[in-house]
C-alpha atoms as a PDB file:
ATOM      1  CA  UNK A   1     118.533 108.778 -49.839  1.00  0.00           C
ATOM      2  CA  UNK A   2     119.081 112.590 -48.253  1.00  0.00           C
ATOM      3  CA  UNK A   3     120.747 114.668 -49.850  1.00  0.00           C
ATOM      4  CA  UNK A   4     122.322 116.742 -47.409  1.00  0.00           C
ATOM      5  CA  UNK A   5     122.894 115.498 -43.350  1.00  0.00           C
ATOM      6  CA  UNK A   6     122.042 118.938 -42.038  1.00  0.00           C
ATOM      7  CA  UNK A   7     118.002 117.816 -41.874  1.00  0.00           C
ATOM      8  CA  UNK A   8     117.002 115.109 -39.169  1.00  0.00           C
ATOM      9  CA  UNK A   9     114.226 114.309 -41.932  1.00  0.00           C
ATOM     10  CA  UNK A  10     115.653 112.833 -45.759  1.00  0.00           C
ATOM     11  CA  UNK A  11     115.567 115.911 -48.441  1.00  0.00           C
ATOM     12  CA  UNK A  12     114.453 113.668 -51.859  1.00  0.00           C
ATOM     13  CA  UNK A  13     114.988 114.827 -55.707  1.00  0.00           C
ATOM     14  CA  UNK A  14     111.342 115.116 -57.424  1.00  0.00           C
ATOM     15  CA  UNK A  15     114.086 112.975 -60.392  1.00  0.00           C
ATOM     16  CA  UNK A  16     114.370 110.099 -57.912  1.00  0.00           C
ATOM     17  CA  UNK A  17     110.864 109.579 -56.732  1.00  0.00           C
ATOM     18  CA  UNK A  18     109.593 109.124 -59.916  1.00  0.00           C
ATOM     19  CA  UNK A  19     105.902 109.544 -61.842  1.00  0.00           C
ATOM     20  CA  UNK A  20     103.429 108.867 -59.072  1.00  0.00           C
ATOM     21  CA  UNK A  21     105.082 111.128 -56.294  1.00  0.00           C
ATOM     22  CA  UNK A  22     105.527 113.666 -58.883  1.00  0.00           C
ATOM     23  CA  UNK A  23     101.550 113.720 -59.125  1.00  0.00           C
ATOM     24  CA  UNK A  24     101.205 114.145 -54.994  1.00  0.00           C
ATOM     25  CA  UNK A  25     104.088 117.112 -55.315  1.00  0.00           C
ATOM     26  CA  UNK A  26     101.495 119.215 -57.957  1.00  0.00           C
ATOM     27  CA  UNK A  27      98.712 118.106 -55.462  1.00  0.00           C
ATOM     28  CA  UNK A  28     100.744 119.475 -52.210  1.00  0.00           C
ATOM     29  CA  UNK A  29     102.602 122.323 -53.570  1.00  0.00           C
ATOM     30  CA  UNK A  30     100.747 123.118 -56.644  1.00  0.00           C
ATOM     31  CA  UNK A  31      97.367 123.430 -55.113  1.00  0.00           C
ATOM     32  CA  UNK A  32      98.374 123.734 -51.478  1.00  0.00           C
ATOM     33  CA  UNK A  33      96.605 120.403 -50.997  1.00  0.00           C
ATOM     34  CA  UNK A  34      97.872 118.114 -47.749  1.00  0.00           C
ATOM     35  CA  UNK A  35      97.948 114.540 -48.672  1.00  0.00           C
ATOM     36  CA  UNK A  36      97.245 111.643 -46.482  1.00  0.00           C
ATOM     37  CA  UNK A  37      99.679 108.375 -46.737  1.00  0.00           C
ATOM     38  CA  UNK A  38      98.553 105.493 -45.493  1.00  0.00           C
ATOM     39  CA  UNK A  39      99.543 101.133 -46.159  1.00  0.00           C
ATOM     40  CA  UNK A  40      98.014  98.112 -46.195  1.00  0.00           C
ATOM     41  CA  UNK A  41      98.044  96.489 -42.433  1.00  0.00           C
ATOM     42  CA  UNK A  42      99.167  99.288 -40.972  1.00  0.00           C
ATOM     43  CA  UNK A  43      96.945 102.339 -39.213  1.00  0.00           C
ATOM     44  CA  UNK A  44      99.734 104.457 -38.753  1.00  0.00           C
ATOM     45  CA  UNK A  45      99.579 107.353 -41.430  1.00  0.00           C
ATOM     46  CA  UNK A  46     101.551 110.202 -42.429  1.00  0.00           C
ATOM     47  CA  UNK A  47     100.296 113.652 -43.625  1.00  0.00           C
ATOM     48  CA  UNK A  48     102.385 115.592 -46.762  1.00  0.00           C
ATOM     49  CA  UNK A  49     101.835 119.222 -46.408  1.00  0.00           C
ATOM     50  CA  UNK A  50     103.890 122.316 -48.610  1.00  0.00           C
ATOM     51  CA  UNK A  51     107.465 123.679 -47.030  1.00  0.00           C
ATOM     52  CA  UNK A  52     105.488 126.800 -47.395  1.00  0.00           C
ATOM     53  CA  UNK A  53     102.795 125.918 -44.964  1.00  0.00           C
ATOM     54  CA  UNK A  54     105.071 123.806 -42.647  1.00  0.00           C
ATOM     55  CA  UNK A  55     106.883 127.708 -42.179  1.00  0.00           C
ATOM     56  CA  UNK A  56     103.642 129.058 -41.722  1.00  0.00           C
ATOM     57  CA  UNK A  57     102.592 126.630 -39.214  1.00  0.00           C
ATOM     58  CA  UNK A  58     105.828 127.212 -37.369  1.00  0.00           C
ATOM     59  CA  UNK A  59     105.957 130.461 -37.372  1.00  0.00           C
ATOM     60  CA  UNK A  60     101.967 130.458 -35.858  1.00  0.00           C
ATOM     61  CA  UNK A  61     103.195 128.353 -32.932  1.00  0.00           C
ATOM     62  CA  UNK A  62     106.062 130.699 -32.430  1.00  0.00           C
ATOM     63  CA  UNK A  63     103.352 133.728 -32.321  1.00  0.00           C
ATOM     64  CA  UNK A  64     101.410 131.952 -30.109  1.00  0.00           C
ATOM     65  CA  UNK A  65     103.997 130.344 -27.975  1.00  0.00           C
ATOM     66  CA  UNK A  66     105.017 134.441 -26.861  1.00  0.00           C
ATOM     67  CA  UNK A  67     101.276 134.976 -26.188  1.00  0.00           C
ATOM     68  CA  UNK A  68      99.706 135.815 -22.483  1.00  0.00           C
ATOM     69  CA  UNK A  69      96.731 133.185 -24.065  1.00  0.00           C
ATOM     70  CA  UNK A  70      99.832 130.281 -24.009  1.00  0.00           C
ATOM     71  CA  UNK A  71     101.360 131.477 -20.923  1.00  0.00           C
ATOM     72  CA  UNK A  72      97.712 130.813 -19.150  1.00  0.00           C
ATOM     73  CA  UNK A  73      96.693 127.297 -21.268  1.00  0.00           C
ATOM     74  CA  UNK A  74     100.298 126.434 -20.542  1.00  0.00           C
ATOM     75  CA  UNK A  75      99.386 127.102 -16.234  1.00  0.00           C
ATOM     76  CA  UNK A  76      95.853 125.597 -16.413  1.00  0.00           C
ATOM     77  CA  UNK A  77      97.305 122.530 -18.404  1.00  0.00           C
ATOM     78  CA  UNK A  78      99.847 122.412 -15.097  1.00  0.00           C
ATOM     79  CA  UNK A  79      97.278 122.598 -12.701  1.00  0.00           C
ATOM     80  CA  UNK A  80      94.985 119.908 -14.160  1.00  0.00           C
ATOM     81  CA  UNK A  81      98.044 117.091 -14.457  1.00  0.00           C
ATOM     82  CA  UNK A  82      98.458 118.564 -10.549  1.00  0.00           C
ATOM     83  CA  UNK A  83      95.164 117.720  -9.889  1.00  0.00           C
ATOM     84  CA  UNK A  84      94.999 114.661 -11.588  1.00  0.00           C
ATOM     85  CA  UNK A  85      98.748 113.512  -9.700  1.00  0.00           C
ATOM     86  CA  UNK A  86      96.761 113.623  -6.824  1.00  0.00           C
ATOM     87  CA  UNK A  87      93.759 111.714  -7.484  1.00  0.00           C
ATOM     88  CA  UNK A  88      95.198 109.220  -9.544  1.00  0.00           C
ATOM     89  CA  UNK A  89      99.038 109.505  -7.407  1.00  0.00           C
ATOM     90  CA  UNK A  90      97.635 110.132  -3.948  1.00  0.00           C
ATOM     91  CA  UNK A  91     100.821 111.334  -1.616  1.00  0.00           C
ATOM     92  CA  UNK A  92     101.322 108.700   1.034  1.00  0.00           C
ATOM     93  CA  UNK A  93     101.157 110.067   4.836  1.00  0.00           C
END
């Protein structure tokens, strides 16, 4: 159902969804709403969220990513799976 190949994800016409998802797109975009998807015998979900705030999250990780704050989470993450390769991985003799 995409409508272009240039998106790993499937790009779908409001016109082909139909009345139902029509009412989630007013609740996502309209109100800037997420909504929550989930199915019978299943407890995998899915969250909807606005193109507008997927850029804004993106952009946030991209400010953050260039940050001395990352660059030191990002060294103390290292150094705990370190740690933890040695007490869970000891190095044989």
């Amino acid at each position: 159902m995409p409508d272009t190949i240039e998106h790993a994800y499937p790009i779908i016409d409001m016109t082909r969804v139909g009345r139902s998802m029509r009412k989630i797109h007013d609740h996502v975009c309209g109100r800037g709403k997420r909504a929550e998807i989930t199915r019978a015998g299943c407890d995998d979900r899915c969250v909807l969220i606005s193109k507008k705030e997927l850029d804004e999250l993106e952009n946030a990780i991209e400010i953050f990513a260039d940050t001395q704050a990352f660059a030191e989470m990002s060294r103390n993450i290292q150094q705990l799976l370190n740690t933890a390769g040695v007490v869970y991985h000891p190095q044989q003799a």
